[in-house]
C-alpha atoms as a PDB file:
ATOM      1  CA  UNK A   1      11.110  10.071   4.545  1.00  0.00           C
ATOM      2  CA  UNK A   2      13.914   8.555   6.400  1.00  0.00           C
ATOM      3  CA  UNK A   3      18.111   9.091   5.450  1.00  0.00           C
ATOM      4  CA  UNK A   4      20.841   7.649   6.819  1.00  0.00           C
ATOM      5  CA  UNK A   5      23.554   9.777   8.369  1.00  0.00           C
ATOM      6  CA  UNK A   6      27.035   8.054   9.968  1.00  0.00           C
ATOM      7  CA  UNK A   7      24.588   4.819  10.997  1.00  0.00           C
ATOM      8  CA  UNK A   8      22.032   6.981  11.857  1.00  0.00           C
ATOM      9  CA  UNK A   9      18.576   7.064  10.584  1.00  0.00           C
ATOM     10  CA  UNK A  10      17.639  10.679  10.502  1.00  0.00           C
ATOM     11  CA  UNK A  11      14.112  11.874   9.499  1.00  0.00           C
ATOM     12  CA  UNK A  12      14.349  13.645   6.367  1.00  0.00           C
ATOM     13  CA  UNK A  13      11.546  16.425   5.334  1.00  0.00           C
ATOM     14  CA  UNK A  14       9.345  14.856   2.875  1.00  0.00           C
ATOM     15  CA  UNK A  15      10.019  16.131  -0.966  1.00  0.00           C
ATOM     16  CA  UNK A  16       5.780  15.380  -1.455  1.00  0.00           C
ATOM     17  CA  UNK A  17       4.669  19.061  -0.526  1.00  0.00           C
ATOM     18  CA  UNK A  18       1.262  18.833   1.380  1.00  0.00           C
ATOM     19  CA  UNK A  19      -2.098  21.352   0.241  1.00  0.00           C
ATOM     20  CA  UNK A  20      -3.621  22.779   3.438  1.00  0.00           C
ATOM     21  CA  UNK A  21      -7.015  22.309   1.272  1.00  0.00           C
ATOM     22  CA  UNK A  22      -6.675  18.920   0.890  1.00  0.00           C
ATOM     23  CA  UNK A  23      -8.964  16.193   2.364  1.00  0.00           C
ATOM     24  CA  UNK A  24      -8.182  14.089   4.437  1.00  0.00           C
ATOM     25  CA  UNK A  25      -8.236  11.265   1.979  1.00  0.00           C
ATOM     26  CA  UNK A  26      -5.707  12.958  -0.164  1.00  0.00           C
ATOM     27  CA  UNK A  27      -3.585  13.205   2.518  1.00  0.00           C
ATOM     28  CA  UNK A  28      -3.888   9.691   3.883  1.00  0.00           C
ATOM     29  CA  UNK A  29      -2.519   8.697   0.041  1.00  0.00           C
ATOM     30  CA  UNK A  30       0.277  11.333   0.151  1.00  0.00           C
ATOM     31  CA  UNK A  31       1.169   9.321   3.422  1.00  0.00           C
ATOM     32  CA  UNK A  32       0.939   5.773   1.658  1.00  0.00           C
ATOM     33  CA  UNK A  33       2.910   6.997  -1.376  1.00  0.00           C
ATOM     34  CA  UNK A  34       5.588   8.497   0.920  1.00  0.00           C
ATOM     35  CA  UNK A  35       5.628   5.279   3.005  1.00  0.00           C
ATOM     36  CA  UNK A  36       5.899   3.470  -0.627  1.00  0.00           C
ATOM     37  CA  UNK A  37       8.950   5.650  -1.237  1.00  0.00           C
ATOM     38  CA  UNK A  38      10.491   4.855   2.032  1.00  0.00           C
ATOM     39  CA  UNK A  39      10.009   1.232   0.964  1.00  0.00           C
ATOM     40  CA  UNK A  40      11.404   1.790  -2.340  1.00  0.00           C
ATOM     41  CA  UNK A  41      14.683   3.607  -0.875  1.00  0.00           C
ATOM     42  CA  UNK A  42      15.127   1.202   2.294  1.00  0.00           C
ATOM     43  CA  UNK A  43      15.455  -1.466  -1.117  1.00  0.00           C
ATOM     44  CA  UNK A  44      18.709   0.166  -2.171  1.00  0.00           C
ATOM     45  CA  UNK A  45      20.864  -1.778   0.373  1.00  0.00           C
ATOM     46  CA  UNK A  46      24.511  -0.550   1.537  1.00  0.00           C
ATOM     47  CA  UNK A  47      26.220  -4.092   1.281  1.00  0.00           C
ATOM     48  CA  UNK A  48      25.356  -4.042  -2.308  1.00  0.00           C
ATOM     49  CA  UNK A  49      26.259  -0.763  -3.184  1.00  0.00           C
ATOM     50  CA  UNK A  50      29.439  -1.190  -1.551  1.00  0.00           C
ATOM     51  CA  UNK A  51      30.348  -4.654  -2.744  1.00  0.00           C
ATOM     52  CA  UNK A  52      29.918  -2.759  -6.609  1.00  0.00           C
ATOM     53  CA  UNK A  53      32.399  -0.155  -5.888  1.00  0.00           C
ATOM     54  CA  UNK A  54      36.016  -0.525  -6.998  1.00  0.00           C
ATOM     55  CA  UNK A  55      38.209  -2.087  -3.964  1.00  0.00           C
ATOM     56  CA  UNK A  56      40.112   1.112  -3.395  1.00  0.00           C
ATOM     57  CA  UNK A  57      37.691   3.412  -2.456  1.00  0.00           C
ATOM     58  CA  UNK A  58      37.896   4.404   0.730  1.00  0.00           C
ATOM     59  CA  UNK A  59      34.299   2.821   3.252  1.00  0.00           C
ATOM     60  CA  UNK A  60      33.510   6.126   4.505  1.00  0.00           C
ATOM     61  CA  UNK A  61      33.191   8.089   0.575  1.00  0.00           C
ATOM     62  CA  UNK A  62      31.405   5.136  -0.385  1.00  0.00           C
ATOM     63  CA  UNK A  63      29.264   5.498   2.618  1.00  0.00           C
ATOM     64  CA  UNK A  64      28.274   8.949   1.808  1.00  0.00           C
ATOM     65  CA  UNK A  65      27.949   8.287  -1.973  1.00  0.00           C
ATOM     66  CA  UNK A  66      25.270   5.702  -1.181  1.00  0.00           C
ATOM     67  CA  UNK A  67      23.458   8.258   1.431  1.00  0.00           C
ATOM     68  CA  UNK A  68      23.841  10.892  -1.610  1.00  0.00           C
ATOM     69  CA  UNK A  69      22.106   8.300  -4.275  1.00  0.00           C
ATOM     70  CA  UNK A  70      19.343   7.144  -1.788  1.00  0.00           C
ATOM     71  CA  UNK A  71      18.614  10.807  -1.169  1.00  0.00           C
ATOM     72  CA  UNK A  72      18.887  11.991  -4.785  1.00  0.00           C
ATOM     73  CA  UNK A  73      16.509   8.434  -5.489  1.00  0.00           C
ATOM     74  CA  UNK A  74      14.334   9.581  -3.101  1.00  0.00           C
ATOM     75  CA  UNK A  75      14.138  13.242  -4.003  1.00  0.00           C
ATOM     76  CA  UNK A  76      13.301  11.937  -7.910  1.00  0.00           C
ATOM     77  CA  UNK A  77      10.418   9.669  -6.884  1.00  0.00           C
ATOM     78  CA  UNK A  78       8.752  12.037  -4.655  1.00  0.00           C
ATOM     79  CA  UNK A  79       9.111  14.622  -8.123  1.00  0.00           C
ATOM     80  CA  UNK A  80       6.988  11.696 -10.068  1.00  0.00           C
ATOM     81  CA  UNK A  81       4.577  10.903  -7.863  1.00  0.00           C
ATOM     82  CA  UNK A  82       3.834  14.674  -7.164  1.00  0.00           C
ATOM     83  CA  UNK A  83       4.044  14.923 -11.380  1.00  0.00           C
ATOM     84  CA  UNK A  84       1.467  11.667 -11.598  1.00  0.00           C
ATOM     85  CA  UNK A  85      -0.398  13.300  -8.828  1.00  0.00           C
ATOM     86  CA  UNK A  86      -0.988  16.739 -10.555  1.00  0.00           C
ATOM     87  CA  UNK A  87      -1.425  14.606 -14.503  1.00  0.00           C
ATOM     88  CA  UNK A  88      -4.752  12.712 -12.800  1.00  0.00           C
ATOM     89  CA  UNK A  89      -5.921  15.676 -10.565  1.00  0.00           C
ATOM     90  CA  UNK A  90      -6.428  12.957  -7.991  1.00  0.00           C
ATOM     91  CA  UNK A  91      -6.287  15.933  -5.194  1.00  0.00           C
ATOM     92  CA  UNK A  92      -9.454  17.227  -6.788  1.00  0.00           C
ATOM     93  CA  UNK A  93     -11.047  14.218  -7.791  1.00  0.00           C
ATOM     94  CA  UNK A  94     -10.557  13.218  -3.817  1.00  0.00           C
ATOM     95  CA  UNK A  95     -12.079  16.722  -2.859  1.00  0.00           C
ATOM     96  CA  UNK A  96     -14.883  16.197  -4.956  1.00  0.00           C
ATOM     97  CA  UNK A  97     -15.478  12.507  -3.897  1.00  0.00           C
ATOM     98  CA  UNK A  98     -15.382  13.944  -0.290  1.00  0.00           C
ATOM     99  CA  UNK A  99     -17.770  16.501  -0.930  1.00  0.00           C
ATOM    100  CA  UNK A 100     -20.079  14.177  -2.796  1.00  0.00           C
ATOM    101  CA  UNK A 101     -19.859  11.741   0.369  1.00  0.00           C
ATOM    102  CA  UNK A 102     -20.965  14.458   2.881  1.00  0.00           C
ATOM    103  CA  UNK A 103     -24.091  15.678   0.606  1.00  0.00           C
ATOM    104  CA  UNK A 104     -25.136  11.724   0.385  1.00  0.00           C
ATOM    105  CA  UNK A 105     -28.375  11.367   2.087  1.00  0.00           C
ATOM    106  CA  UNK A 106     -27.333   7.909   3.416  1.00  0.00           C
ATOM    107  CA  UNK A 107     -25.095   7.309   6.207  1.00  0.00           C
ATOM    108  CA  UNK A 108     -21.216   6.379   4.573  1.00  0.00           C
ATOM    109  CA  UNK A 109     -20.517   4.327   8.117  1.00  0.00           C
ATOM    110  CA  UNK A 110     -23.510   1.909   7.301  1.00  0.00           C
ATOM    111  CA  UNK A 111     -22.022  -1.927   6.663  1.00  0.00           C
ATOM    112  CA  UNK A 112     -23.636  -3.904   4.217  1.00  0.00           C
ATOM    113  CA  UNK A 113     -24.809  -7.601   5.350  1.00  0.00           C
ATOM    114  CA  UNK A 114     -22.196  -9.780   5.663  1.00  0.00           C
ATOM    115  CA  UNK A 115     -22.823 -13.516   6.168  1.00  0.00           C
ATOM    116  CA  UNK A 116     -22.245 -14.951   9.522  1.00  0.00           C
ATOM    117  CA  UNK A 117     -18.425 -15.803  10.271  1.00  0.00           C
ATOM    118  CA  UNK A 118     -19.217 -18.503  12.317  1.00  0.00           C
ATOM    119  CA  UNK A 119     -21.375 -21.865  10.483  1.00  0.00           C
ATOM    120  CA  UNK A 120     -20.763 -20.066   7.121  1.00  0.00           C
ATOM    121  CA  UNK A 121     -20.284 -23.868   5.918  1.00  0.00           C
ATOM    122  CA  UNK A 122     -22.977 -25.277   7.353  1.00  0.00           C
ATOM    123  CA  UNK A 123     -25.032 -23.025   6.242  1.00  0.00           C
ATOM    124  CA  UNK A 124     -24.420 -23.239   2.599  1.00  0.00           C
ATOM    125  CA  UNK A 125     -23.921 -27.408   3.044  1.00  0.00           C
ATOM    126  CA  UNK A 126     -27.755 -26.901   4.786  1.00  0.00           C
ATOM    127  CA  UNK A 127     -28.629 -24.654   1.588  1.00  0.00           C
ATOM    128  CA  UNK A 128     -27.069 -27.025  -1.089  1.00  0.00           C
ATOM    129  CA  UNK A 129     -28.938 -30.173   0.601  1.00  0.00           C
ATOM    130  CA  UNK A 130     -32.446 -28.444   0.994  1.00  0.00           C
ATOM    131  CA  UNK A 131     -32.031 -27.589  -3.105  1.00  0.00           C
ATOM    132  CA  UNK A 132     -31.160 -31.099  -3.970  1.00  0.00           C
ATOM    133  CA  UNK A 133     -34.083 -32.621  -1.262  1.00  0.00           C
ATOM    134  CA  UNK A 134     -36.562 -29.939  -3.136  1.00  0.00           C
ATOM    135  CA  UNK A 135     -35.579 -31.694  -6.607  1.00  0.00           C
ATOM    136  CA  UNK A 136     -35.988 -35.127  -5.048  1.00  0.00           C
ATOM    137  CA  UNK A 137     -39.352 -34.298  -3.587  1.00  0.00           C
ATOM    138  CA  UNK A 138     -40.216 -32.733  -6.994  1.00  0.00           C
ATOM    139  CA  UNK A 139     -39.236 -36.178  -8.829  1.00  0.00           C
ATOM    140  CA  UNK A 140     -40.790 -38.203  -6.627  1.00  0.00           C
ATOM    141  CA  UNK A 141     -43.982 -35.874  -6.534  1.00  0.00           C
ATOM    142  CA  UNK A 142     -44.266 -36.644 -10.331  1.00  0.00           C
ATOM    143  CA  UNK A 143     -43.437 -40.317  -9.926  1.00  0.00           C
ATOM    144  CA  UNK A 144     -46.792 -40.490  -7.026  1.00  0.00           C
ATOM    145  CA  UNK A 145     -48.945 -38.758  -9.017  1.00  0.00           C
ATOM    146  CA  UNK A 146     -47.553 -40.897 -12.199  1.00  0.00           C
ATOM    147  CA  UNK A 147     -47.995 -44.249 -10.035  1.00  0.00           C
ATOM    148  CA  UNK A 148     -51.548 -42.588  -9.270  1.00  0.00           C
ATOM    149  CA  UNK A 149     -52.810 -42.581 -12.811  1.00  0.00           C
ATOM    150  CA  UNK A 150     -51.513 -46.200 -13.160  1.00  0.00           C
ATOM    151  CA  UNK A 151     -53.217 -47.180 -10.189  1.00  0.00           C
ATOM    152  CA  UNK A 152     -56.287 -45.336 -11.148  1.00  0.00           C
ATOM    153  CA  UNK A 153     -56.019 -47.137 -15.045  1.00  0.00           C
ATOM    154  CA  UNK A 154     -55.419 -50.803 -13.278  1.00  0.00           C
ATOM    155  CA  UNK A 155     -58.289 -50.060 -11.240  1.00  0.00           C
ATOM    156  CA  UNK A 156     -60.480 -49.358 -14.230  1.00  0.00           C
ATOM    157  CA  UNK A 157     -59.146 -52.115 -16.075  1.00  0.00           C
ATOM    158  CA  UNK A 158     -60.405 -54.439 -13.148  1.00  0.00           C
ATOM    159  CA  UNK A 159     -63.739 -53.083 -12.959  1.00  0.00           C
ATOM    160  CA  UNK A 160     -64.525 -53.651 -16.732  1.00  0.00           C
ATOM    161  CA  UNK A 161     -62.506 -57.544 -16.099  1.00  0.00           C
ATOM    162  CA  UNK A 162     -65.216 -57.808 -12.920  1.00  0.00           C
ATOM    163  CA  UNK A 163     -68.288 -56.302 -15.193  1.00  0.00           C
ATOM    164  CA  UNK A 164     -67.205 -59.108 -18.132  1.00  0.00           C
ATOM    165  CA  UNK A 165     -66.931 -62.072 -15.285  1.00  0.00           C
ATOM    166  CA  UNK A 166     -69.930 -61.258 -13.883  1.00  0.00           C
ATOM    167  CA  UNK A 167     -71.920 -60.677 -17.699  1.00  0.00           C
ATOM    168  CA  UNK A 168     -70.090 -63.945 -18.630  1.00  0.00           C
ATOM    169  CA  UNK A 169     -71.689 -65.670 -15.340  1.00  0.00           C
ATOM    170  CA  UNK A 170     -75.022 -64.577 -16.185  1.00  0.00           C
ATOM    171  CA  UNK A 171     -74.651 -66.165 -19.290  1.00  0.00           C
ATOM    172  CA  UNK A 172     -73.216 -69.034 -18.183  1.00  0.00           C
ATOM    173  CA  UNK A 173     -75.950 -69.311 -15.457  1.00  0.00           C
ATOM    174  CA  UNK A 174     -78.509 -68.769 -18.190  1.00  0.00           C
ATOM    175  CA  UNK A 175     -76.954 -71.482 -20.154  1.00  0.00           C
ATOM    176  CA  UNK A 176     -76.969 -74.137 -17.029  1.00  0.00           C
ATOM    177  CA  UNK A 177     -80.325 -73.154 -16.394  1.00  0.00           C
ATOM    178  CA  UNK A 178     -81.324 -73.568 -20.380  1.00  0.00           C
ATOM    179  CA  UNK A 179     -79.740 -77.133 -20.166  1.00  0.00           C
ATOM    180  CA  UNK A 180     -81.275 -77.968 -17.348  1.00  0.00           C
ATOM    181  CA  UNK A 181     -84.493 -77.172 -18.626  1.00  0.00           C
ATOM    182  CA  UNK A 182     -84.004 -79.056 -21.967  1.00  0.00           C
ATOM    183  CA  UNK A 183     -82.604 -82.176 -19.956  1.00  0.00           C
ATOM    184  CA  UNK A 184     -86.093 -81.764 -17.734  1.00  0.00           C
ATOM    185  CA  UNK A 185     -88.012 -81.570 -20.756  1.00  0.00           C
ATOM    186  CA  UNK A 186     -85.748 -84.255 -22.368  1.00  0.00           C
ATOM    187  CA  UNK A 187     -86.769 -86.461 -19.367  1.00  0.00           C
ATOM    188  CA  UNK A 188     -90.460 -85.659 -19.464  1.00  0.00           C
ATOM    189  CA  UNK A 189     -91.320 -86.741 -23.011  1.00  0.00           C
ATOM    190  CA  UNK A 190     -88.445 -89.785 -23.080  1.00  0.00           C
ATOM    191  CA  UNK A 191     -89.646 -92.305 -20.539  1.00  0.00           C
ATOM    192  CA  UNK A 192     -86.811 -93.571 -18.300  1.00  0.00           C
ATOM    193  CA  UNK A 193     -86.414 -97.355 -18.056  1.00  0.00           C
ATOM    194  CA  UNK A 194     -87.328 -97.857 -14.682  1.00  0.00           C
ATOM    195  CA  UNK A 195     -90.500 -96.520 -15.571  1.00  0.00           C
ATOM    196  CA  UNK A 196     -91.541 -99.251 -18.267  1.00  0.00           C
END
């Protein structure tokens, strides 16, 4: 914690006391909340503390009352967060977080897969278009294999249309063939003119 003396910033003991148990974790947070605190004080500016003080009070008493208040502000918030600290047992809690860490069988410094800073776009533009060509080759897949049957039923159809023409041309030879024959006949027993 930091105070201001005469212009000076003088380093002020912290009011946070510090375990000689504690992890290093817990510590690393007392540090935080302290550097909060400095934060919180550094927040409570002269200017404005002086400008709210009656006009005839002499700089220098105002000076030290402000010192006095940041002090007695800091000195308060230190006293909560040391209260909050004890209410949660977060010293413990830490201790037993860092215990349960070094008993892990797996390796706390190992980093999870990340993906790739660099073509992170690309890559999920490339993934995105190789979903949507995977549903087009799907749809047009089933509209082959639909155009297939079709093709296969025209086919069919044809056949049976080529089987009736060429039934139908039987016939129809049979029938040429029957008329010729009764027109032979015809001529046989009818004489012709030219042959009386």
């Amino acid at each position: 914690s930091k105070e201001e003396k005469g212009g000076e910033t003088v380093k002020a003991p912290s009011s946070v006391p510090v375990v000689q148990s504690e992890c290093l974790e817990m510590t690393q947070l007392r540090n935080y909340l302290d550097m909060t605190v400095d934060v919180l004080v550094s927040k409570l500016e002269k200017n404005q503390f002086l400008e709210a003080i009656p006009a005839g009070v002499d700089k220098q008493f105002a000076t030290s009352l402000h010192n006095r208040f940041c002090s007695v502000m800091r000195t308060k918030m230190c006293k909560i967060v040391e209260e909050r600290l004890n209410e949660y047992s977060l010293g413990e809690k830490l201790n037993e977080l860092n215990e349960i860490t070094k008993n892990t069988p797996y390796p706390v410094s190992h980093k999870a897969w990340r993906p790739p800073r660099n073509e992170t776009v690309e890559s999920c533009v490339q993934a995105h278009d190789f979903k949507v060509l995977n549903e087009h080759k799907t749809k047009l897949t089933e509209l082959l294999e639909s155009v297939k049957s079709e093709n296969e039923d025209l086919l069919k159809e044809l056949q049976e249309v080529q089987r009736r023409m060429q039934e139908n041309q039987a016939v129809l030879t049979n029938m040429n063939t029957g008329y010729e024959n009764i027109i032979h006949a015809f001529d046989q027993v009818i004489p012709t003119e030219n042959s009386k």
